[in-house]
C-alpha atoms as a PDB file:
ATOM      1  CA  UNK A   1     -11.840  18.866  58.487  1.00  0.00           C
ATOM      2  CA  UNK A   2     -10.556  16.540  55.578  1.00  0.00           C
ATOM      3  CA  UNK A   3      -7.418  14.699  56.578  1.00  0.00           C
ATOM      4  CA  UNK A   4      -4.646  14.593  53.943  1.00  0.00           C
ATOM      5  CA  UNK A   5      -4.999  10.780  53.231  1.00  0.00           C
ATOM      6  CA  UNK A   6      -8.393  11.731  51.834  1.00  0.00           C
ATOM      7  CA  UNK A   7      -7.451  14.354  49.603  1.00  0.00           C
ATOM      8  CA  UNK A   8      -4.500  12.543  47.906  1.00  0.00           C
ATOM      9  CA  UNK A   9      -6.898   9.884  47.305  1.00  0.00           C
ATOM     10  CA  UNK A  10      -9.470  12.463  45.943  1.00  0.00           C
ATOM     11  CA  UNK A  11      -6.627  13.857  43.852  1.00  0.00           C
ATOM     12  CA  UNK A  12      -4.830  10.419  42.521  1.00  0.00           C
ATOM     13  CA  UNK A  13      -8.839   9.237  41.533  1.00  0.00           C
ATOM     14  CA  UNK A  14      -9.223  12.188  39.112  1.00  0.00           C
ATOM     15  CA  UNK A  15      -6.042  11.679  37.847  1.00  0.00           C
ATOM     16  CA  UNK A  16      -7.075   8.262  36.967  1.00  0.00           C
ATOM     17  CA  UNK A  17     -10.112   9.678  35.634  1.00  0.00           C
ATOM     18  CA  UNK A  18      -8.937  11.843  33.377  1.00  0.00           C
ATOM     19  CA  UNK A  19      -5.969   9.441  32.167  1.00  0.00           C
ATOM     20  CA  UNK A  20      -9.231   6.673  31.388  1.00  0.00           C
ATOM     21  CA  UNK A  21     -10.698   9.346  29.333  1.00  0.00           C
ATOM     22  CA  UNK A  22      -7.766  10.385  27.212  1.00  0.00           C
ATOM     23  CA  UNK A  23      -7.176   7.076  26.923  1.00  0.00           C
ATOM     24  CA  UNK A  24     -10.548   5.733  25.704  1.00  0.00           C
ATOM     25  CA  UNK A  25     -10.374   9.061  22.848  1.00  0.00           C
ATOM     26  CA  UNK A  26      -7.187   7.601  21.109  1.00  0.00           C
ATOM     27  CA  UNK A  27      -8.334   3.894  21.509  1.00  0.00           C
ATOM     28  CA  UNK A  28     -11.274   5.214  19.485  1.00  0.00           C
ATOM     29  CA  UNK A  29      -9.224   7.207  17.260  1.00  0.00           C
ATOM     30  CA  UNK A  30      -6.952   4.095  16.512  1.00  0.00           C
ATOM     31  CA  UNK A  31     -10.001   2.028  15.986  1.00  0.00           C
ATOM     32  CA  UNK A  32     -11.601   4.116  13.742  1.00  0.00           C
ATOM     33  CA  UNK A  33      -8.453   4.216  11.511  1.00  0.00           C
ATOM     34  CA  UNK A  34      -8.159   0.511  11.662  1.00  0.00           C
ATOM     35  CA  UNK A  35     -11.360   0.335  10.389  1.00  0.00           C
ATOM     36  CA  UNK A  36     -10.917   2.429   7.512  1.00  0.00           C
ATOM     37  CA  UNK A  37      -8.276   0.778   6.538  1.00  0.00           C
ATOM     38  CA  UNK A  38      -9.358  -2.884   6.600  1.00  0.00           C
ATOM     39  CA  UNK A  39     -12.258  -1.495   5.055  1.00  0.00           C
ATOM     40  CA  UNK A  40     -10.042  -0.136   1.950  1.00  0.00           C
ATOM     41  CA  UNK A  41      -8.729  -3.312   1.478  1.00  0.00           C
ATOM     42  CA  UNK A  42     -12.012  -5.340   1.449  1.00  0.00           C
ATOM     43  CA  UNK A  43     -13.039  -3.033  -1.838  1.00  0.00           C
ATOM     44  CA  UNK A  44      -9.641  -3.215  -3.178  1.00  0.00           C
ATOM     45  CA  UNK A  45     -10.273  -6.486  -4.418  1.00  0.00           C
ATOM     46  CA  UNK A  46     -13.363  -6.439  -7.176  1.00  0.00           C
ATOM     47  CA  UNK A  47     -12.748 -10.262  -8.222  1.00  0.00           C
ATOM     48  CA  UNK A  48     -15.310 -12.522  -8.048  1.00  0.00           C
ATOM     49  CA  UNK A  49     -15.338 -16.549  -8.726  1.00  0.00           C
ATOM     50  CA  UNK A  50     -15.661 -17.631 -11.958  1.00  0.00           C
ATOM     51  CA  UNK A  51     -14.028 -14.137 -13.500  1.00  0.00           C
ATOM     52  CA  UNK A  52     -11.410 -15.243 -15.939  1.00  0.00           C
ATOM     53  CA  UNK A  53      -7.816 -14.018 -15.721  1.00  0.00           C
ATOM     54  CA  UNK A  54      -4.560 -13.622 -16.921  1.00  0.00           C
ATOM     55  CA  UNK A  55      -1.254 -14.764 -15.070  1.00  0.00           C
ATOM     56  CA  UNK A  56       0.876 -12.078 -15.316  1.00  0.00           C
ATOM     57  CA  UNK A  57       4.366 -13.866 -14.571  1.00  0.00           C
ATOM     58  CA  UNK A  58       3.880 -17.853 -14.917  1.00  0.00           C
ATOM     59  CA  UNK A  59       6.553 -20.353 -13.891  1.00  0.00           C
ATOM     60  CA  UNK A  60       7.283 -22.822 -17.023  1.00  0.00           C
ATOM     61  CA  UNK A  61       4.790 -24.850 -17.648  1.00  0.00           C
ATOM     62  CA  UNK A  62       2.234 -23.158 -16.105  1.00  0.00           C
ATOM     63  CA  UNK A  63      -0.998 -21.599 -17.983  1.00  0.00           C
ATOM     64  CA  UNK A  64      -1.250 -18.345 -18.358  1.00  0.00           C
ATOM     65  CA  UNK A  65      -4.823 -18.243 -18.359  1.00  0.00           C
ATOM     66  CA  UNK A  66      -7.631 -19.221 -16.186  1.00  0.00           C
ATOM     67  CA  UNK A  67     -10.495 -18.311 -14.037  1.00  0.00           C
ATOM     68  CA  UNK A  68     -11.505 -17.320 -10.066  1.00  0.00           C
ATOM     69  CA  UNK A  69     -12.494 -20.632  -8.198  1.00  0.00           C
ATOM     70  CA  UNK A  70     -11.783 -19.434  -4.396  1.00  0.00           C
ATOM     71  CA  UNK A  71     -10.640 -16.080  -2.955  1.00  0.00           C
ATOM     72  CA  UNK A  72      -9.374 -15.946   0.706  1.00  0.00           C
ATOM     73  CA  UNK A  73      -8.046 -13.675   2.637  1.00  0.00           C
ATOM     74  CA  UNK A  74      -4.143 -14.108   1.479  1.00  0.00           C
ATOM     75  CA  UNK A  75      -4.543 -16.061  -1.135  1.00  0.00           C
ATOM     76  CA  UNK A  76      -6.373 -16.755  -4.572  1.00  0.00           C
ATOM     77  CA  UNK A  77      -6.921 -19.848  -6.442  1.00  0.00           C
ATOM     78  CA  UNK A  78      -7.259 -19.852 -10.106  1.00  0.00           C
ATOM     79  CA  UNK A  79      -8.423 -22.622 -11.999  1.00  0.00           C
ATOM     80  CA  UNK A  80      -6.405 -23.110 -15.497  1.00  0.00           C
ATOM     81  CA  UNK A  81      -6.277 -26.327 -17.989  1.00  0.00           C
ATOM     82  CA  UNK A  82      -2.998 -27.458 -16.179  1.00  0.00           C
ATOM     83  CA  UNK A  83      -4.553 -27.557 -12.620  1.00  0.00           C
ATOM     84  CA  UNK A  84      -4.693 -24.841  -9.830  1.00  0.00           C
ATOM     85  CA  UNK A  85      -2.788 -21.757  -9.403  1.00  0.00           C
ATOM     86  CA  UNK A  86      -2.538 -20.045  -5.675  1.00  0.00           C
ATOM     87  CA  UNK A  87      -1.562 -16.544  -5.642  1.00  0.00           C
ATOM     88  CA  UNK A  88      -0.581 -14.530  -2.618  1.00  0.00           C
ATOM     89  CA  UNK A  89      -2.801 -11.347  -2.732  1.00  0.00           C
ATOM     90  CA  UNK A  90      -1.364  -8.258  -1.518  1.00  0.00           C
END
């Protein structure tokens, strides 16, 4: 005969069991969203270096004009006859 110590530990193990499992379905869930997401935003942007651009709203003095010459993650750098431009991508 099984003494009780055995059969709450029985018990409390496939509780954990099943908790691991539920657990692991909506960390994959979550990471499958995250996923599509970042992977949205990677084909949001369809700029390349060198493409040329307009500035929508310049500062005074500053071109209006110019072209690609890095893309990051945050930020762009654009290239104009008055020197570089960084713009905060969104």
């Amino acid at each position: 005969m099984r003494d009780k110590t055995e059969e709450k530990i029985e018990e409390l193990t496939t509780k954990v069991e099943k908790f691991i499992s539920r657990n692991k379905e909506t960390g994959e869930k979550h990471q499958r969203r995250r996923d599509k997401e970042n992977g949205k935003k990677k084909k949001k942007s369809k700029l390349q270096i060198g493409d040329s651009l307009r500035i929508k709203n310049p500062r005074n003095g500053q071109a209006k004009a110019g072209k690609v010459c890095s893309i990051g993650e945050e930020y762009i750098t654009v290239e104009t006859k008055r020197g570089k431009v960084v713009s905060i991508t969104t």
